[in-house]
Protein backbone atom coordinates (compact mmCIF):
# COMPACT_ATOMS: atom_id res chain seq x y z
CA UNK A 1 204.60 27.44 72.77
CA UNK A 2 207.47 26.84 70.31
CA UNK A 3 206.15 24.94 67.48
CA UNK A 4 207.54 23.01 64.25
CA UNK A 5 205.28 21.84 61.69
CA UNK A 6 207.07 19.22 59.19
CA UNK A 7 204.61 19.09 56.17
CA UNK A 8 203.30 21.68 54.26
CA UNK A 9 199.43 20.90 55.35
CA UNK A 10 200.28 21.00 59.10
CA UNK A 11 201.97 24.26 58.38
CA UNK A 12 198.34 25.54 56.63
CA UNK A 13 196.73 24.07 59.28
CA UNK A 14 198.36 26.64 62.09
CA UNK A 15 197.75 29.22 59.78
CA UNK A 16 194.04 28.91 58.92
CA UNK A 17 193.70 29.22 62.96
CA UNK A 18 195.77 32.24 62.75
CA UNK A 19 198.89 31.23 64.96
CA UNK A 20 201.84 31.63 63.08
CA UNK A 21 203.56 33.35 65.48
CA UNK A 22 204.08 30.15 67.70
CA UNK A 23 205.97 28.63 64.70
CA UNK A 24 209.45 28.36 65.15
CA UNK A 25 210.79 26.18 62.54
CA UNK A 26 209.15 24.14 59.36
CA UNK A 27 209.72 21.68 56.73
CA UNK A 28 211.47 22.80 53.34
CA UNK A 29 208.25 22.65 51.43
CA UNK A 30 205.73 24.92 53.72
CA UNK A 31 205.42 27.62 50.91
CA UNK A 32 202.12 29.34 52.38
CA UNK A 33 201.44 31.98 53.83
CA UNK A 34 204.30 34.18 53.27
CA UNK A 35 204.60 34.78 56.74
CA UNK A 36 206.71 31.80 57.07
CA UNK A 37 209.01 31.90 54.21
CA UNK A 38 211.90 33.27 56.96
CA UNK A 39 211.14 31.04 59.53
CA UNK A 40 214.26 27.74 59.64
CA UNK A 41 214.10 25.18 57.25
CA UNK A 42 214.49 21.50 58.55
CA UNK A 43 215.07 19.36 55.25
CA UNK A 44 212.30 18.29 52.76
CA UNK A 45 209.08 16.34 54.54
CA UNK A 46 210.47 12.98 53.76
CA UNK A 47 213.79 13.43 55.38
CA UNK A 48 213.71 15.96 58.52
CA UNK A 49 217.15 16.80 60.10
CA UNK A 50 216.04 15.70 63.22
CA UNK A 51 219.42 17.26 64.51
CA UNK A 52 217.83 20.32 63.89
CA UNK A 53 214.42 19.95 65.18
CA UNK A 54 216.56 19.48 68.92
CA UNK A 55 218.03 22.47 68.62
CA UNK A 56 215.00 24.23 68.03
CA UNK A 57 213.65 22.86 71.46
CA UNK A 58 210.02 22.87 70.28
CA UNK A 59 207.05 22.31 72.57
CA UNK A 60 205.49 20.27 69.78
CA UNK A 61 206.13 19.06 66.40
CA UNK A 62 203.00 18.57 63.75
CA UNK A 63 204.14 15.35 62.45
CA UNK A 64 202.37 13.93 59.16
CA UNK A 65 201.47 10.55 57.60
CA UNK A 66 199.80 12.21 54.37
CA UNK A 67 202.62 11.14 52.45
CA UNK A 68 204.19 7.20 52.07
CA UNK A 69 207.42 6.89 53.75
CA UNK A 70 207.15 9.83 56.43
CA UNK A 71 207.18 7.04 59.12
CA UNK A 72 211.00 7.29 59.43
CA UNK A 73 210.28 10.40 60.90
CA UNK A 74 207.65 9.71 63.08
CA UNK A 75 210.21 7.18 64.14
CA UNK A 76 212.74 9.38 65.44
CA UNK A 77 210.30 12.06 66.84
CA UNK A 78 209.39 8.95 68.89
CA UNK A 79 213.56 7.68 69.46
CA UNK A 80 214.21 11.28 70.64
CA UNK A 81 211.00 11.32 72.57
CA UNK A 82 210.59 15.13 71.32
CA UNK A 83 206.84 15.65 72.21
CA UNK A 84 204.65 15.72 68.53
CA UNK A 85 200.96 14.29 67.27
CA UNK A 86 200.78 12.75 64.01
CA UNK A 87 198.09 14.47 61.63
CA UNK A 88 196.52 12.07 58.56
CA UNK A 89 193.19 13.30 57.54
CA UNK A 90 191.81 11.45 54.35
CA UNK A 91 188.65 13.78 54.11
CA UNK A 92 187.12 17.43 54.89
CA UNK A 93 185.60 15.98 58.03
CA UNK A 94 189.37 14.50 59.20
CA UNK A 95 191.07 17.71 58.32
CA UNK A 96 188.20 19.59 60.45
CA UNK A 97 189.12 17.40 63.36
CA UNK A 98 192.98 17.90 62.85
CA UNK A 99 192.11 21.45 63.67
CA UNK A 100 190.34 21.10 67.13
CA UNK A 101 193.25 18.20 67.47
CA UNK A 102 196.27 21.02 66.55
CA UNK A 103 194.28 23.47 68.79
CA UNK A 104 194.62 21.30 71.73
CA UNK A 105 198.10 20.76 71.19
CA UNK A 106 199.68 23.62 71.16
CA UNK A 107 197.57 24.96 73.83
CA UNK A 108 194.78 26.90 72.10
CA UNK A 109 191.79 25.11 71.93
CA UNK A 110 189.74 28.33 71.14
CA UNK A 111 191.66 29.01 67.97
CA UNK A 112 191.32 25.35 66.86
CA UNK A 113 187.85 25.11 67.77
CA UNK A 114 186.97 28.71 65.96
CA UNK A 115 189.09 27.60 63.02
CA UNK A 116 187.09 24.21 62.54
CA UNK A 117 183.61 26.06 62.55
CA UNK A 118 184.63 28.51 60.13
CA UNK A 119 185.72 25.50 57.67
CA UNK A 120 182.80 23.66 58.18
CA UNK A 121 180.46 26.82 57.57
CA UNK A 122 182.51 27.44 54.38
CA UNK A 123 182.08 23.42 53.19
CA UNK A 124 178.26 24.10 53.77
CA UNK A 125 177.51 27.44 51.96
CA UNK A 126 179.60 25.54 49.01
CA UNK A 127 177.47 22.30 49.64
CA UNK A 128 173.95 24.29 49.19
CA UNK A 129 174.61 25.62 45.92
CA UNK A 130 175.98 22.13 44.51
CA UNK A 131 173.09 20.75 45.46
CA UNK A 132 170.93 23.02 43.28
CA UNK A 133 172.81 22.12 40.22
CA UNK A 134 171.17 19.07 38.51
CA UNK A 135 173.71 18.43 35.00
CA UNK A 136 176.75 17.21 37.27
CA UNK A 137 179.83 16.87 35.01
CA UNK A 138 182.59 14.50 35.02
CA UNK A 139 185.95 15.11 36.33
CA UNK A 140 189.27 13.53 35.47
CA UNK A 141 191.46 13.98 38.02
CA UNK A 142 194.89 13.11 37.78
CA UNK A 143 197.78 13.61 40.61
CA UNK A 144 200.25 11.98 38.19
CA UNK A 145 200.74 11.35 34.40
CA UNK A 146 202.90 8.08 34.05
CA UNK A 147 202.27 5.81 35.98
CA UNK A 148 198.87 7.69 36.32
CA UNK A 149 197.26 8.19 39.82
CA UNK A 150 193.62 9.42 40.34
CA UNK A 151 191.75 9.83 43.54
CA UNK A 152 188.98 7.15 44.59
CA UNK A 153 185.99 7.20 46.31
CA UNK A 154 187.53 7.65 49.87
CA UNK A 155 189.26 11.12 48.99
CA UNK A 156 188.74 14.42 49.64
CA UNK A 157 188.61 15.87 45.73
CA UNK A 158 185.65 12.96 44.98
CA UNK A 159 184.17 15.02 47.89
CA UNK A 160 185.09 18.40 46.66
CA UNK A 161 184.03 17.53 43.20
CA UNK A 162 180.25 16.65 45.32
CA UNK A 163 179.88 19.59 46.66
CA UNK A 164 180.61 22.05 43.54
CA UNK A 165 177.81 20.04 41.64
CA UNK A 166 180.25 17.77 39.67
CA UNK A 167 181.27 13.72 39.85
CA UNK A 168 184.63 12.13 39.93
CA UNK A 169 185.10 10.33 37.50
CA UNK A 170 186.52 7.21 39.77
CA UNK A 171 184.38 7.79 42.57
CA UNK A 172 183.33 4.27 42.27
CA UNK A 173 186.45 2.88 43.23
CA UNK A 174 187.01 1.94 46.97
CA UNK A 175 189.84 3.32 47.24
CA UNK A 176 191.67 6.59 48.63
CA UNK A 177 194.25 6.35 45.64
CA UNK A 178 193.70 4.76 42.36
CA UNK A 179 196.56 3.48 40.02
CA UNK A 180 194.97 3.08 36.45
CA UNK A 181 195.97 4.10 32.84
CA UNK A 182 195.32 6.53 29.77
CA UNK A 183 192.91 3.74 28.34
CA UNK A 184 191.03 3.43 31.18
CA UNK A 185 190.65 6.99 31.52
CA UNK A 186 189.54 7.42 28.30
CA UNK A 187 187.06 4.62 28.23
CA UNK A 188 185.09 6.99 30.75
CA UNK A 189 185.06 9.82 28.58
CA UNK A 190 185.54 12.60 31.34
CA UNK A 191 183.48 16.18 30.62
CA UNK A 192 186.32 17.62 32.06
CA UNK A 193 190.10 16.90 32.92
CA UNK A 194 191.97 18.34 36.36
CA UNK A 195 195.46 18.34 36.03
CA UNK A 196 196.87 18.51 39.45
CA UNK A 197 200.29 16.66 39.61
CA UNK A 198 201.81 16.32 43.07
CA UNK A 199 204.84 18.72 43.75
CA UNK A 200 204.64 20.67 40.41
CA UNK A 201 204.34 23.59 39.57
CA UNK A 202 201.60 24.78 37.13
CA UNK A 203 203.83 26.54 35.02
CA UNK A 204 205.61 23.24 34.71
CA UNK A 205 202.08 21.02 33.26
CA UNK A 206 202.38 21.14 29.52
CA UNK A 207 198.84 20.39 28.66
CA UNK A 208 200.03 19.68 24.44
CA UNK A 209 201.29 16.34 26.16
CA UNK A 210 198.12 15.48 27.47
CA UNK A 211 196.93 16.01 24.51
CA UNK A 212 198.77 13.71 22.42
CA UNK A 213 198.15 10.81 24.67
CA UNK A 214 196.60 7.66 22.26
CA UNK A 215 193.06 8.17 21.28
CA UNK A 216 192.35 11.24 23.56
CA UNK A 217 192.35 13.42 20.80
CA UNK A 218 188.38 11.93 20.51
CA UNK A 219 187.40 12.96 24.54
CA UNK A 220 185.00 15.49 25.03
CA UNK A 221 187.40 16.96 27.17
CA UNK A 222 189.72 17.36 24.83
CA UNK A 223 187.73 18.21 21.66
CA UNK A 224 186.23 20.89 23.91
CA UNK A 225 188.75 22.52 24.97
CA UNK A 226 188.05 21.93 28.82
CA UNK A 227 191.33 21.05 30.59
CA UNK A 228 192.36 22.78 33.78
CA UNK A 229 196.19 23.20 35.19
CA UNK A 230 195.14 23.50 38.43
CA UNK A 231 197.85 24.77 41.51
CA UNK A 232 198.48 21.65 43.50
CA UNK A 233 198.74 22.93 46.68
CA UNK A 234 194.75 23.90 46.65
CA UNK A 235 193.93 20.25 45.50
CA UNK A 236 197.01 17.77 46.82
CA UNK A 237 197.61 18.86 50.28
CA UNK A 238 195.39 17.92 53.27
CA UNK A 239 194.93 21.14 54.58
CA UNK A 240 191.70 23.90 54.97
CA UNK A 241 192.79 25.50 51.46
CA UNK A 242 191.29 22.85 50.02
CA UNK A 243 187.98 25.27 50.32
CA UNK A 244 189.86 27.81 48.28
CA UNK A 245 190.47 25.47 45.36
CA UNK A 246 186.67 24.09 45.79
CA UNK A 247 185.42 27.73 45.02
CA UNK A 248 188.31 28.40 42.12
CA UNK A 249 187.02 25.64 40.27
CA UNK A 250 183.34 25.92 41.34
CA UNK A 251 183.39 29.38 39.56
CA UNK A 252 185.38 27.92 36.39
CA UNK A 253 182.13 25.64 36.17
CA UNK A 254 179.30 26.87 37.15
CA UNK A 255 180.46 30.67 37.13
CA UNK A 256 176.76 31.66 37.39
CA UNK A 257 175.87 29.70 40.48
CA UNK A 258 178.82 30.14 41.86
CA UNK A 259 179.60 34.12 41.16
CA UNK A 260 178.66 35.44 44.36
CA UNK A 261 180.93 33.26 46.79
């Protein structure tokens, strides 16, 4: 089948079930794996030349709702009526669904099927060992600085930071996405702050500024030391990687429990 994934985390999916090679175009941002970087570029995930999709005469298109305003071009996948499934997992269970669901579309349900077991095995050999750890810290997430944006109960990272033997630190919250601000934040007092801002790079997360914020010179987090840049893609992107960024911080802390993994 000829295939074109327009997200980044529809683009991991395919390659987590090792099919690649039925990709024949993908959205501007799809930086992983490096098998792809050659493949045709179709315009940034909010804006798809849908021009270009046509020409590519794809079997099916891995269309996305992970991000607000990608409707437009669910829209004209639907105006063009160019065959495509719409992915828009909110937790590890959805995206191990969207890979039996991907499997099925582009007609390998074996690799989709395969791919979903070996994800769920991985969440559960994590799982076991967070269970075993009884001080659970507090984590500070934040997906954007100003105006800031942490994840809520119903999000995959307040289930990541479960299963690693730590606590969101707005896990409370009923909410997928939570819109607060650097008072609030510190008012909690995190153990521990994830820096993990949407579309940027780590290189480009000056941690000094974080720093400086009013009154967070007095956090724990701060006065210790224990701030992480983390790579966004492991953390913001719906996607089976999300394992891989589970384990990186797991190690960073609890190395001990974690060391073997």
């Amino acid at each position: 089948m000829r295939v074109i994934s327009i997200c980044p985390s529809n683009t991991e999916l395919i390659a987590y079930m090792n099919r690649t090679d039925c990709l024949v175009g993908i959205d501007d941002y799809s930086d992983w794996p490096e098998s792809i970087h050659e493949l045709p570029r179709l315009g940034p995930d909010l804006s798809i030349n849908m021009d270009l999709v046509e020409e590519l005469r794809p079997d099916m298109v891995l269309a996305s709702l992970s991000v607000p305003g990608m409707e437009k071009n669910i829209a004209e996948l639907e105006k063009r009526r160019i065959p495509h499934i719409v992915l828009n997992p909110q937790s590890l269970e959805d995206i191990e669904k969207d890979l039996i669901t991907t499997g099925k579309a582009i007609n390998d349900p074996a690799a989709g099927l395969q791919a979903a077991i070996q994800f769920r095995s991985k969440i559960e050999e994590i799982r076991e060992i967070g269970l075993t750890i009884q001080a659970k810290p507090t984590l500070y997430w934040e997906w954007w600085p100003k105006p800031v944006f942490t994840p809520g109960k119903h999000n995959w990272l307040t289930e990541i930071s479960e299963m690693i033997g730590a606590k969101n630190l707005f896990q409370e919250v009923e909410l997928a996405s939570v819109q607060t601000d650097w008072v609030d934040v510190s008012s909690r007092n995190p153990d521990f702050i994830c820096l993990a801002w949407v579309g940027v790079r780590q290189e480009k997360v000056n941690m000094e500024i974080v720093k400086k914020r009013p009154g967070w010179d007095q956090l724990d987090a701060v006065q210790q030391n224990q701030i992480f840049i983390l790579e966004e893609a492991l953390y913001c992107r719906p996607s089976p990687r999300l394992v891989d960024g589970a384990i990186q911080l797991a190690k960073l802390l609890h190395s001990k429990e974690f060391a073997h993994i």
